[in-house]
N, C-alpha and C. Protein backbone atom coordinates (compact mmCIF):
# COMPACT_ATOMS: atom_id res chain seq x y z
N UNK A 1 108.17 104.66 125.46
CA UNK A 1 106.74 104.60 125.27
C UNK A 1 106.39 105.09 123.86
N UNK A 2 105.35 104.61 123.06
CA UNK A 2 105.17 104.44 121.68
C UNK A 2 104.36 105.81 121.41
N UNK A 3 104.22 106.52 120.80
CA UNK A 3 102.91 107.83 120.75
C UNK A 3 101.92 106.78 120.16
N UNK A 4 100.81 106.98 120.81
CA UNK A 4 99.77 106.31 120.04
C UNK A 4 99.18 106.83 118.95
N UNK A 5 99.11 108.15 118.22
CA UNK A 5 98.97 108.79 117.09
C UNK A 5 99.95 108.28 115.84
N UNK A 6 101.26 108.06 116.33
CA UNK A 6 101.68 107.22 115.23
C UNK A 6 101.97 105.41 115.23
N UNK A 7 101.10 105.14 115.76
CA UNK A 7 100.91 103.56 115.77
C UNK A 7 100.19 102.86 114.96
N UNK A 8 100.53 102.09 114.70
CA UNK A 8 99.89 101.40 113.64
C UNK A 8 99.93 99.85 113.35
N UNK A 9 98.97 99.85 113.76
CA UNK A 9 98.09 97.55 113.89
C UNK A 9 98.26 97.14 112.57
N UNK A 10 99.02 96.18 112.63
CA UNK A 10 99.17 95.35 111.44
C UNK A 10 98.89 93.90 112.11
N UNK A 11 97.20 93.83 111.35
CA UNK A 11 96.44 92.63 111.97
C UNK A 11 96.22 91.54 110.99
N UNK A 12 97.04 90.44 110.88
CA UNK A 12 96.61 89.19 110.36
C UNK A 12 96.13 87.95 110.47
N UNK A 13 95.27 87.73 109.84
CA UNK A 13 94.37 86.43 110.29
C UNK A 13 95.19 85.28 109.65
N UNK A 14 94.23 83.89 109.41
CA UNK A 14 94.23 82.74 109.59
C UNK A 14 95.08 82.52 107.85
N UNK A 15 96.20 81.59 108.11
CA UNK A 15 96.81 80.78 107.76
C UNK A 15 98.02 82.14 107.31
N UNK A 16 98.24 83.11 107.48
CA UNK A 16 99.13 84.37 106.97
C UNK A 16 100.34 83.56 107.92
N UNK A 17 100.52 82.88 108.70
CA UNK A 17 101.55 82.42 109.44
C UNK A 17 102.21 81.34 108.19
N UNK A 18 101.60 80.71 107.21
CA UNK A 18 102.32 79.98 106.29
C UNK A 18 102.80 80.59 105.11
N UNK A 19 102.54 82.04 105.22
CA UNK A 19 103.07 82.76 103.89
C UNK A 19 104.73 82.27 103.56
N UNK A 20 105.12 82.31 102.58
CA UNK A 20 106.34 81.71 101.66
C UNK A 20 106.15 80.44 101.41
N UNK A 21 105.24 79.56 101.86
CA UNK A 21 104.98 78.40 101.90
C UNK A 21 103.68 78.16 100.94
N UNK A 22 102.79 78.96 101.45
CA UNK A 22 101.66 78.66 101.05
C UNK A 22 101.29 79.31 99.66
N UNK A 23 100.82 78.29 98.85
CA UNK A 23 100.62 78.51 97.65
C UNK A 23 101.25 79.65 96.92
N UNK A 24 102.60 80.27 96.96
CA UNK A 24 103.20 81.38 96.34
C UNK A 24 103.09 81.73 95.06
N UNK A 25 102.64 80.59 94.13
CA UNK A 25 101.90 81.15 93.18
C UNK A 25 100.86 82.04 93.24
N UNK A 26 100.26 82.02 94.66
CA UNK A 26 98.89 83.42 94.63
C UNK A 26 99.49 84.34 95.12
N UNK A 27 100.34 83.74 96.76
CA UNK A 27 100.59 84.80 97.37
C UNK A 27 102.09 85.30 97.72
N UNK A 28 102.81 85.02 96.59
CA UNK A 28 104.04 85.24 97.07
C UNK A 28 104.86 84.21 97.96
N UNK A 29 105.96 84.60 97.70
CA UNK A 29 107.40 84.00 98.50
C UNK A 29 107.85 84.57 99.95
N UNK A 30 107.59 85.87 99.39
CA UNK A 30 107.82 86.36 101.06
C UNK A 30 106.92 86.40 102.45
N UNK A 31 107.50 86.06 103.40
CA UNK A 31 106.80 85.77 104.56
C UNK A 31 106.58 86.41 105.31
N UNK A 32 105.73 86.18 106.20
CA UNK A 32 105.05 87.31 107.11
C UNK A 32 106.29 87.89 107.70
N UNK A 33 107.23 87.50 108.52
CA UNK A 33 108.59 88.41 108.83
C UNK A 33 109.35 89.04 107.82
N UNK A 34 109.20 88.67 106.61
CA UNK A 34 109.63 89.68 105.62
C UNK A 34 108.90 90.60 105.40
N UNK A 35 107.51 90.60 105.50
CA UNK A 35 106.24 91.55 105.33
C UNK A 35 106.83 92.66 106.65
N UNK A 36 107.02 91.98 107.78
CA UNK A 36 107.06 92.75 108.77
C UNK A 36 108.69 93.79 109.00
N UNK A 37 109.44 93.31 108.38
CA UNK A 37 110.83 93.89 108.37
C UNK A 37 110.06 95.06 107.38
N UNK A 38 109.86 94.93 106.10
CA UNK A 38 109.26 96.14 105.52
C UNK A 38 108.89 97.10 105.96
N UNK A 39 108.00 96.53 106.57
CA UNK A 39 106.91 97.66 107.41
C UNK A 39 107.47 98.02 108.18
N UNK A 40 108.46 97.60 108.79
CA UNK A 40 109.15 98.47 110.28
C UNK A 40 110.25 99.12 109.78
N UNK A 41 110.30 98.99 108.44
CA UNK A 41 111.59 100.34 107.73
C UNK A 41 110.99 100.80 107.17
N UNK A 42 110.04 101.22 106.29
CA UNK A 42 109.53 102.01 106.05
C UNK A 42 108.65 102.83 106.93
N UNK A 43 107.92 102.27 107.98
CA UNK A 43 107.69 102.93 109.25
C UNK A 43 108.44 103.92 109.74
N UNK A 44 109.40 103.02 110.28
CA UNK A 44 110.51 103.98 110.57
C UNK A 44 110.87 105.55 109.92
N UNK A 45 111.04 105.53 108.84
CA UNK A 45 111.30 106.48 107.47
C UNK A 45 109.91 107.53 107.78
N UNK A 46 108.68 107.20 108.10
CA UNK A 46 107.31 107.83 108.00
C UNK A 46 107.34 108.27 109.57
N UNK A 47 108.24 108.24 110.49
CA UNK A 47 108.25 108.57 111.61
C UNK A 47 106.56 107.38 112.64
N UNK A 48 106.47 106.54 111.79
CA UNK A 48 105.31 105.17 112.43
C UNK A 48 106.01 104.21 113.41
N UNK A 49 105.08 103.67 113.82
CA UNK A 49 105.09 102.34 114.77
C UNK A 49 104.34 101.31 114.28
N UNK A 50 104.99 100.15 114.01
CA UNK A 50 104.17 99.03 113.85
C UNK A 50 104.13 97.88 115.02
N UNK A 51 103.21 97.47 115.14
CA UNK A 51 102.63 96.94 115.90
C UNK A 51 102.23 95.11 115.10
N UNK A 52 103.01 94.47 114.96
CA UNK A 52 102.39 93.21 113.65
C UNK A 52 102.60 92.09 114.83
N UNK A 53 100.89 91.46 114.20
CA UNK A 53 100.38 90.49 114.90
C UNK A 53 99.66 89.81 113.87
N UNK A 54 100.00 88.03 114.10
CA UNK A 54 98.67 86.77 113.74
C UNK A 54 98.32 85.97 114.58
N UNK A 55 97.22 86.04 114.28
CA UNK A 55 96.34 84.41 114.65
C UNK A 55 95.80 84.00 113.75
N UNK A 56 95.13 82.64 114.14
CA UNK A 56 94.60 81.83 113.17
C UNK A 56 92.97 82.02 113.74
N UNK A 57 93.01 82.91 114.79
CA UNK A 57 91.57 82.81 115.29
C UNK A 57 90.55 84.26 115.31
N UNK A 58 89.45 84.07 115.22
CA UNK A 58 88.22 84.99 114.47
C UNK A 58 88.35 85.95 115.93
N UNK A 59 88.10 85.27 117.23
CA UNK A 59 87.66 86.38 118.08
C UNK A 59 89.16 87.16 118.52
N UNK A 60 90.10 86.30 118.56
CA UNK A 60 90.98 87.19 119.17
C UNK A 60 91.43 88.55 117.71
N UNK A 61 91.23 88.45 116.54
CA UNK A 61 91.09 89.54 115.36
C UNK A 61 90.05 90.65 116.07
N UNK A 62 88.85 90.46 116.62
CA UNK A 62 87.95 91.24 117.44
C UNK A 62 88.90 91.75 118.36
N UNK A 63 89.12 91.07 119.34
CA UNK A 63 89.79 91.49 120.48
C UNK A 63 90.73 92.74 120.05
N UNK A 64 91.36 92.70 119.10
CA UNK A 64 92.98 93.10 118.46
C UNK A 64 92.34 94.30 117.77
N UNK A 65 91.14 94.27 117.12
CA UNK A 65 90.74 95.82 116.56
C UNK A 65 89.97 96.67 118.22
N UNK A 66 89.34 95.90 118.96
CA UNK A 66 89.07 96.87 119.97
C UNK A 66 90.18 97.58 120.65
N UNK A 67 91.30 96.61 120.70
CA UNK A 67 92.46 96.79 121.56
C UNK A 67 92.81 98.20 120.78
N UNK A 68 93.26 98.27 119.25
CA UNK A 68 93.59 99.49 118.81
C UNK A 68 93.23 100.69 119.16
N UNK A 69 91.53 100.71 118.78
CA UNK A 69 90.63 101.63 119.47
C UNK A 69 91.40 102.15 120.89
N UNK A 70 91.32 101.10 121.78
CA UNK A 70 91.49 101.45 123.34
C UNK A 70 93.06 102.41 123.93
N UNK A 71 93.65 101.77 122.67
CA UNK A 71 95.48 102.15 122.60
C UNK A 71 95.82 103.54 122.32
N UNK A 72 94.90 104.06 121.42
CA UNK A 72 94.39 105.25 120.56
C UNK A 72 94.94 105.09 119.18
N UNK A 73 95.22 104.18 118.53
CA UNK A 73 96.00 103.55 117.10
C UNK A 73 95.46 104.64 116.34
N UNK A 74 96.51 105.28 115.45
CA UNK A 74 96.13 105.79 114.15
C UNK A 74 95.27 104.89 113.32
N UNK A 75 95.48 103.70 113.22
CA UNK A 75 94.80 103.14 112.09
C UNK A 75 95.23 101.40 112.20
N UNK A 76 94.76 100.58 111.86
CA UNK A 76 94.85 99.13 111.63
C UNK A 76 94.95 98.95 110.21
N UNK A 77 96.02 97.92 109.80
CA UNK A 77 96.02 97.41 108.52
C UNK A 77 95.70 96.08 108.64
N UNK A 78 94.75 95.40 107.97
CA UNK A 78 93.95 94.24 108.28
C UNK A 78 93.93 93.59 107.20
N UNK A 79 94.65 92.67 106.86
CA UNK A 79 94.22 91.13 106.26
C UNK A 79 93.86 89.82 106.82
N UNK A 80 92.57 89.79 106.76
CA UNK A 80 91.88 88.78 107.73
C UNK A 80 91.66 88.06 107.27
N UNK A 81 92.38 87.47 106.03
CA UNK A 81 92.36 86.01 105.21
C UNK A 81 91.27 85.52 105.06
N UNK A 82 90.69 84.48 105.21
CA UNK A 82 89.75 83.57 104.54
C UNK A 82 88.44 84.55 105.37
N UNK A 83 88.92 84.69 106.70
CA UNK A 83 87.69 85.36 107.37
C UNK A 83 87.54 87.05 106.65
N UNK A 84 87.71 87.61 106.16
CA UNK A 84 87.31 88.96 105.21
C UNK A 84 85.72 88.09 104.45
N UNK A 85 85.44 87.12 103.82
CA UNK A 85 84.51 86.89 103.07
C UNK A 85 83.50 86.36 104.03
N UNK A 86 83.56 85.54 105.05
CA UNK A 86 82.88 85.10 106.34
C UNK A 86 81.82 85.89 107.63
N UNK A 87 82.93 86.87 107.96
CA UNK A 87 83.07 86.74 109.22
C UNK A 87 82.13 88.43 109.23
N UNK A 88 80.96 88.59 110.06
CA UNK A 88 80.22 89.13 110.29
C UNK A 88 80.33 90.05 111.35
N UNK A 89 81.34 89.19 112.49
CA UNK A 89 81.70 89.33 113.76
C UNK A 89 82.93 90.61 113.38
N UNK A 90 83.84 90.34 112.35
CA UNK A 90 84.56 91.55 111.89
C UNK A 90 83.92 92.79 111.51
N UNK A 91 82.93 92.72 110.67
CA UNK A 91 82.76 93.77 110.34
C UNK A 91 81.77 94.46 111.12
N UNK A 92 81.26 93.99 112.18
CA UNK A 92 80.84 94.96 113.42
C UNK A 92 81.84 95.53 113.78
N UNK A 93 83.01 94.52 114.21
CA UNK A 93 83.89 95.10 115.15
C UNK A 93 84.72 96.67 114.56
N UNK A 94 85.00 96.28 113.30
CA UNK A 94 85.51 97.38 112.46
C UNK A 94 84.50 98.68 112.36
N UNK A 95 83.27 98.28 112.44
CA UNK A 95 82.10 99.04 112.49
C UNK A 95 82.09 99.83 114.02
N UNK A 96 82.08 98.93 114.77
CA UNK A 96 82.12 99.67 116.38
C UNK A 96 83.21 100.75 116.97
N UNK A 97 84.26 100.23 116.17
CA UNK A 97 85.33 101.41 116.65
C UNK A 97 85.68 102.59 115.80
N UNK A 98 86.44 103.31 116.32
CA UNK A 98 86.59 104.85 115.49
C UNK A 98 87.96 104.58 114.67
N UNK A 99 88.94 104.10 115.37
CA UNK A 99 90.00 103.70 114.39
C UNK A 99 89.98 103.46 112.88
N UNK A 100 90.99 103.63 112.27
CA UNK A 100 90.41 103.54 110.68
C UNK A 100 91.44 101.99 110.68
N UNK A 101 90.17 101.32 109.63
CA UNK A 101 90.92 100.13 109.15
C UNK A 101 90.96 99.76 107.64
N UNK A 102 92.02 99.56 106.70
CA UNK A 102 92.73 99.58 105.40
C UNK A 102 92.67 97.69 105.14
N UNK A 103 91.52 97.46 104.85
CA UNK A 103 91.75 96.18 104.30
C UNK A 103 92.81 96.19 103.42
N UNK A 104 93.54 95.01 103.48
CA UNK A 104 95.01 94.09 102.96
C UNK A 104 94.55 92.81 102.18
N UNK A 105 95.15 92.68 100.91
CA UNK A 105 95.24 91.34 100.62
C UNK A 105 96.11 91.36 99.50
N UNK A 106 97.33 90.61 99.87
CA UNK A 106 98.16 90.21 98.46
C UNK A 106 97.87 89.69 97.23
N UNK A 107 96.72 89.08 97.50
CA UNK A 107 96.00 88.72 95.62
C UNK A 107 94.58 89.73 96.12
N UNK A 108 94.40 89.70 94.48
CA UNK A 108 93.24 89.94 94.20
C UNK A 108 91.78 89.39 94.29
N UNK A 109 91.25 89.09 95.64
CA UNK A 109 90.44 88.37 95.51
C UNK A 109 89.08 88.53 94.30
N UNK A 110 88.81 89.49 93.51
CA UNK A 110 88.12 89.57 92.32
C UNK A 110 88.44 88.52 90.90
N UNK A 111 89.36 88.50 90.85
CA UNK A 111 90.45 87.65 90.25
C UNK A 111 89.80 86.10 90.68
N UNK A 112 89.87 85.75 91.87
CA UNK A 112 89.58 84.38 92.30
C UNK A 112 88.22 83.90 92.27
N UNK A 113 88.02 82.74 93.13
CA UNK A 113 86.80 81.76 93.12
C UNK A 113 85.82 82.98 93.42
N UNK A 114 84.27 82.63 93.00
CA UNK A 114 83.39 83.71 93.24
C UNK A 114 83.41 83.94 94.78
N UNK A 115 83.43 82.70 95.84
CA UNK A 115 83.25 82.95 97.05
C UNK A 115 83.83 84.42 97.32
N UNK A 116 85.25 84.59 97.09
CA UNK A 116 86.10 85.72 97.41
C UNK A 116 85.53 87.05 97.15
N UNK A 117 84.53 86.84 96.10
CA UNK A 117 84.13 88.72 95.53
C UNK A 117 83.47 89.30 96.82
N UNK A 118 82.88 88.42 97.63
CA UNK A 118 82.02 89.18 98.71
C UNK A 118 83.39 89.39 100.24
N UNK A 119 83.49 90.82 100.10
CA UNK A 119 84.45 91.33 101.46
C UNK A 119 83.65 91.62 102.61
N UNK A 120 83.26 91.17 103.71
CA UNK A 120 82.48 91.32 104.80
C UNK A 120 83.41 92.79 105.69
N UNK A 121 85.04 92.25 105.75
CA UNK A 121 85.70 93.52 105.90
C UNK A 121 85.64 94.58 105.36
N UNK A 122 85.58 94.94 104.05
CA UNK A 122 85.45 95.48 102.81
C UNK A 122 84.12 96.31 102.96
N UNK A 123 83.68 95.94 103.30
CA UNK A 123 82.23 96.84 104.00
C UNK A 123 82.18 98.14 104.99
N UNK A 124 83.24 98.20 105.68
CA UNK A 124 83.41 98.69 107.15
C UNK A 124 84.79 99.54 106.85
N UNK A 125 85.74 98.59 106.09
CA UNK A 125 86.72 99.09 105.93
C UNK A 125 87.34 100.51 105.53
N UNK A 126 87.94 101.31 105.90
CA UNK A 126 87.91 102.90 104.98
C UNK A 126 88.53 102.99 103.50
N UNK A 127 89.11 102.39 103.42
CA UNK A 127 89.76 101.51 102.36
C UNK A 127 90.59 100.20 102.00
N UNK A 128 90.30 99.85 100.70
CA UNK A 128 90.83 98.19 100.13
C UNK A 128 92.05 98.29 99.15
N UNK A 129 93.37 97.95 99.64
CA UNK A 129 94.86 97.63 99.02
C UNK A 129 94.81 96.24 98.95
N UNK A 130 94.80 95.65 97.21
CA UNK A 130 94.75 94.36 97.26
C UNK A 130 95.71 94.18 95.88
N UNK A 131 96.43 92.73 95.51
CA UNK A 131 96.53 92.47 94.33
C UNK A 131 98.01 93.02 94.19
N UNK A 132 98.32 93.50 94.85
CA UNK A 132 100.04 94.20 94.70
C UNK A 132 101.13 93.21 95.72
N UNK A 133 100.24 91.87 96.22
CA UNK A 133 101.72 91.09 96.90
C UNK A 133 101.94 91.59 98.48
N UNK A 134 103.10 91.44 98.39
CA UNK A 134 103.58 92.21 99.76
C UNK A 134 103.49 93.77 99.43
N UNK A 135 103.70 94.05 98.79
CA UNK A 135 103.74 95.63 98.23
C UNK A 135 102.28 96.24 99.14
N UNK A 136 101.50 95.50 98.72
CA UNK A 136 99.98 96.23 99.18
C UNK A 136 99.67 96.51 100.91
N UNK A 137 101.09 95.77 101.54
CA UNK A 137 100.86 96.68 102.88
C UNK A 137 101.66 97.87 102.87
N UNK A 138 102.66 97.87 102.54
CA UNK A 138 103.18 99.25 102.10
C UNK A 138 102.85 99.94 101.45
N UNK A 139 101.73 100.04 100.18
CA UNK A 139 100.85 101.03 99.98
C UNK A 139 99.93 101.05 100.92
N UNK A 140 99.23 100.39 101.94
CA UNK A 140 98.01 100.49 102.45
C UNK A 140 99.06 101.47 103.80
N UNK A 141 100.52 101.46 104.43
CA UNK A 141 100.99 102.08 105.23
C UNK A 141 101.23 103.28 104.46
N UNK A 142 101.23 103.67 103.43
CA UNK A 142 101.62 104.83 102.73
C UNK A 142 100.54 105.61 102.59
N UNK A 143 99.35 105.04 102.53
CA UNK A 143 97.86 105.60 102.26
C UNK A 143 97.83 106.64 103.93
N UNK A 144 97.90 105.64 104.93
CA UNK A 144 97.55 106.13 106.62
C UNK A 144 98.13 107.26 106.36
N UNK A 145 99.49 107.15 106.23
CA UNK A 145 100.56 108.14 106.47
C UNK A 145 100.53 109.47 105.61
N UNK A 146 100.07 109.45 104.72
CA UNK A 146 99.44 110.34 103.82
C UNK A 146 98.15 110.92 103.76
N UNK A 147 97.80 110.70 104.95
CA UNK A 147 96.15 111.38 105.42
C UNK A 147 95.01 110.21 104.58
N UNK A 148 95.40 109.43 103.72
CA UNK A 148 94.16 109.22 103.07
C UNK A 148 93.04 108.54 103.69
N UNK A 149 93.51 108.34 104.72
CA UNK A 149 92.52 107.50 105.33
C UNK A 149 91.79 108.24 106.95
């Protein structure tokens, strides 16, 4: 059985299932199971639990931050892809629970099309790791683990 004090949601949204594929000029070569081998050794090392999950869909991302809440999760690491600039329905949900959540994003969305400057997650979020690749979930797991959040 997992301690729920050191658990930790690694929640990804829509199209993160084509990472190494998808446009690696923005976002890298490595893929979400390479993202996730990371995180579960360096976890490991921080005495953590990861917990890594995608969909391509808006409510079950809801579902998945209440679930944390309910689990007693230290914290959620959240890249909610295209839906971070959208989705309204997130940033209640991030808003409604006590869990802390560390927006994620391997590029810089400041950097990109204007759509991207506005973070709907980014609002709610306790803090934003962006622009470092795959790297930026392992700083955003290094942040939890280090009280900063």
């Amino acid at each position: 059985m997992t301690d729920a004090s050191n658990l930790i949601y690694v929640v990804n949204g829509p199209n993160l299932n084509l990472l190494g594929m998808r446009e690696p000029e923005i976002y890298g070569s490595a893929t979400l199971d390479d993202i996730a081998g990371m995180l579960e050794d360096r976890a490991r090392e921080l005495g953590l639990t990861i917990d890594m999950r995608q969909t391509n869909h808006e409510g079950m991302l809801v579902d998945w931050l209440h679930e944390a809440q309910a689990e007693g999760a230290r914290a959620v690491l959240l890249n909610a892809g295209a839906y971070t600039h959208t989705s309204i329905a997130l940033l209640d949900a991030i808003r409604a629970i006590r869990t802390p959540v560390v927006e994620v994003h391997l590029s810089d969305p400041m950097t990109r099309e204007p759509f991207r400057h506005v973070s709907y997650v980014g609002m709610g979020a306790a803090m934003t790791v962006q622009g470092h690749g795959a790297q930026s979930y392992l700083i955003a797991l290094d942040a939890v683990a280090q009280g900063k959040i």
